[in-house]
Protein backbone atom coordinates (compact mmCIF):
# COMPACT_ATOMS: atom_id res chain seq x y z
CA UNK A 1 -27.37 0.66 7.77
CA UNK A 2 -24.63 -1.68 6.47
CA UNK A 3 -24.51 -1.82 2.39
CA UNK A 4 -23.49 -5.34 1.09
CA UNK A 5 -24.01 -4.24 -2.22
CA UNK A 6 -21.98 -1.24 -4.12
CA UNK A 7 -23.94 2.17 -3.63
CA UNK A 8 -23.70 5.58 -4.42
CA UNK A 9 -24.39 7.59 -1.51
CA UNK A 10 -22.88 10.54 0.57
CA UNK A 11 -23.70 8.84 3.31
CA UNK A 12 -21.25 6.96 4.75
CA UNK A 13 -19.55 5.49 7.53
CA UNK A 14 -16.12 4.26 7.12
CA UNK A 15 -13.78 2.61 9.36
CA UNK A 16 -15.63 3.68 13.07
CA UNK A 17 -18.80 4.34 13.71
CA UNK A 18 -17.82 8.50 14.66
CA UNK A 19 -16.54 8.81 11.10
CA UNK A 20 -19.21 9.10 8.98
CA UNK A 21 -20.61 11.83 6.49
CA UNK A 22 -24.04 13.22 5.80
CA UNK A 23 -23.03 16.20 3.49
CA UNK A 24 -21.56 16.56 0.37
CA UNK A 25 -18.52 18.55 2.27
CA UNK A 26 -17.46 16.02 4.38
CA UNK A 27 -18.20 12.93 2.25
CA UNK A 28 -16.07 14.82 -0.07
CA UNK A 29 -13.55 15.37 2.54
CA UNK A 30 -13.36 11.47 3.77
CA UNK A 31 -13.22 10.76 0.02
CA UNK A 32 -10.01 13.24 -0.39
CA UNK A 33 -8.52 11.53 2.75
CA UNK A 34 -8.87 8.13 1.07
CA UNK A 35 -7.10 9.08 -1.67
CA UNK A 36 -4.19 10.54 0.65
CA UNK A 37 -3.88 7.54 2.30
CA UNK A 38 -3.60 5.59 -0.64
CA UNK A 39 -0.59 7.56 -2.31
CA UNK A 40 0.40 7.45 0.68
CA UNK A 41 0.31 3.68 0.94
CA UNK A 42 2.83 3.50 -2.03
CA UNK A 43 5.09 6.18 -0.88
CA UNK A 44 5.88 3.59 1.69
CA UNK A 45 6.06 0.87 -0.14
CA UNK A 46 8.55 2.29 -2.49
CA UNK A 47 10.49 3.23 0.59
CA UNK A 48 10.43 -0.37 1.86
CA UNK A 49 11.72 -1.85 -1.60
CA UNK A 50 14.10 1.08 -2.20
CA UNK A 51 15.62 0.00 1.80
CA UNK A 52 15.33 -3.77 1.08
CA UNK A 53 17.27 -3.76 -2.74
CA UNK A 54 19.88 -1.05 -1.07
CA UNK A 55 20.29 -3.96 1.84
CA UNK A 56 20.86 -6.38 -0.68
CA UNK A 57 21.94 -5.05 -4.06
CA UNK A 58 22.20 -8.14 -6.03
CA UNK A 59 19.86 -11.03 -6.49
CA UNK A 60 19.93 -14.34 -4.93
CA UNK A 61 21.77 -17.00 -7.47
CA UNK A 62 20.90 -20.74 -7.81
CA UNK A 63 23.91 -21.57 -5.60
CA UNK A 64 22.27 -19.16 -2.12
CA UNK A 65 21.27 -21.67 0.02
CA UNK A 66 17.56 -21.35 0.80
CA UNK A 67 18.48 -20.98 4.51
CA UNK A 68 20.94 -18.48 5.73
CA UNK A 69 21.09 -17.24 9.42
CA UNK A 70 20.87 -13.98 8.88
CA UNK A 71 20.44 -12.53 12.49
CA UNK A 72 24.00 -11.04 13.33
CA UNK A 73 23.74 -9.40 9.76
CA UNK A 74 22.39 -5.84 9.41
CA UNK A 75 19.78 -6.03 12.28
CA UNK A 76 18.77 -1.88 12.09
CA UNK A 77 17.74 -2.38 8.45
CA UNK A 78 16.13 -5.62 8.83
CA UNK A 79 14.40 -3.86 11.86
CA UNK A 80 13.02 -0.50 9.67
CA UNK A 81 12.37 -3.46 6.77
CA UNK A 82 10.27 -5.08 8.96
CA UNK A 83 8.68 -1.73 10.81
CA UNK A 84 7.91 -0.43 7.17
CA UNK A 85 5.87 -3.46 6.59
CA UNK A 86 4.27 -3.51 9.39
CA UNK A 87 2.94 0.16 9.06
CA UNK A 88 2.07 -0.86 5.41
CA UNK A 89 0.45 -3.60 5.84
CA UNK A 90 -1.49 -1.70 8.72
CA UNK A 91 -2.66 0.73 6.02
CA UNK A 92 -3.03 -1.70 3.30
CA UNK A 93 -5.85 -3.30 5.85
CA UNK A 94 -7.61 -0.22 6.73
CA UNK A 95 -7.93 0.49 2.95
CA UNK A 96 -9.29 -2.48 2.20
CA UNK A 97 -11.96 -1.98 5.41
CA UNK A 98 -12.72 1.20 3.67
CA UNK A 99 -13.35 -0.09 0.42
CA UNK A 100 -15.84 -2.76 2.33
CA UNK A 101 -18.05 -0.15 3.43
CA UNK A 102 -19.04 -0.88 -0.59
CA UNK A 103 -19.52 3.09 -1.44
CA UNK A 104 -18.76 3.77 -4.50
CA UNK A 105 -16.66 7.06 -4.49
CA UNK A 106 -14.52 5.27 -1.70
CA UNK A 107 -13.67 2.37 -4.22
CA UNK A 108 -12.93 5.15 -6.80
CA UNK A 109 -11.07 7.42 -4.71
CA UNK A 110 -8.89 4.50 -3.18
CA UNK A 111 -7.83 3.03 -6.73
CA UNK A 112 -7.54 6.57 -7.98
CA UNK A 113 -5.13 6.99 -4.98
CA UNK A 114 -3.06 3.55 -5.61
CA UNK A 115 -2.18 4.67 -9.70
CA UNK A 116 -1.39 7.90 -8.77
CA UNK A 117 1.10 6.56 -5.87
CA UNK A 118 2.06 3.95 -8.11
CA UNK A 119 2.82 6.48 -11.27
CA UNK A 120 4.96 8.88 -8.78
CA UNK A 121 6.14 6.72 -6.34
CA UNK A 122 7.35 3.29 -8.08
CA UNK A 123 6.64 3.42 -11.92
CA UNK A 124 10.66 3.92 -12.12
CA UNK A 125 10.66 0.58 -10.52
CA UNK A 126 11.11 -1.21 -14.21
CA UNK A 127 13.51 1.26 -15.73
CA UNK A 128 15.93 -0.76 -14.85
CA UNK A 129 14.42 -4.03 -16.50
CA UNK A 130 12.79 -6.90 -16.31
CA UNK A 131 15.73 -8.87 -14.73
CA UNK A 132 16.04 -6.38 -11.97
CA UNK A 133 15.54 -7.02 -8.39
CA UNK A 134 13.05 -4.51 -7.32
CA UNK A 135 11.33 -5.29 -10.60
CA UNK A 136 10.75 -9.11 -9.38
CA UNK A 137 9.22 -7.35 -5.90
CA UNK A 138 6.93 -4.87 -7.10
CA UNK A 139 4.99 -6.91 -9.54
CA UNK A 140 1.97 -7.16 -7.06
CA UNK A 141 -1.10 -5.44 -7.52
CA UNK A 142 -2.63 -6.23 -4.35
CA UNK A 143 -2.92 -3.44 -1.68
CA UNK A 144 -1.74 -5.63 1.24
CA UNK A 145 1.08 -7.14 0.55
């Protein structure tokens, strides 16, 4: 039975329809993997934005034209740029499936997940300050970008 409302259950079915719990131990289980995949959600995306402001240490100015032809110009990092968001944003979806299965501990265990990944992975992102570069990029709370 599909939930359109938030519950607290142990049962559960998230992502396929072989994946679900109907114990304590492995509702407990897909919870801890939720959380796993949501640090692990940031630890790429601090890779990504670590890659992306080492490809291009200093911000655009107001004289960078808007378009530059850019495809002679580093193509192996613009290729693992664009590879690392792919793969995010291919996790960033199937945590957002999971939360719609509207359980409860999912929701907790995925947001859980994203602060700690945040607070370990990318809370040095604003030591540098506001004016920085990766500071501009990371100041997105949404899961999927």
């Amino acid at each position: 039975m599909m939930h359109t409302t938030l519950h607290w259950s142990n049962q559960v079915t998230l992502l396929f329809d072989s994946w679900n719990t109907k114990s304590w131990p492995t509702y407990a289980l897909a919870l801890l993997i939720c959380f796993l995949v949501a640090v692990f959600y940031q630890r790429l995306e601090a890779m990504r934005l670590h890659l992306k402001s080492a490809a291009n240490p200093s911000p655009p100015s107001l004289n960078t034209p808007l378009i530059v032809p850019k495809l002679g110009r580093n193509w192996k990092i613009r290729l693992g740029l664009a590879a690392l968001f792919g793969l995010n944003s291919g996790i960033g979806y199937l945590i957002m499936l999971a939360i719609m299965s509207y359980n409860g501990g999912v929701l907790l265990a995925v947001v859980l997940g994203l602060t700690v990944g945040y607070f370990v992975f990318r809370s040095e992102d604003f030591s540098e300050g506001e004016d920085s570069f990766v500071a501009a990029e990371t100041n997105n709370s949404c899961a999927c970008s």
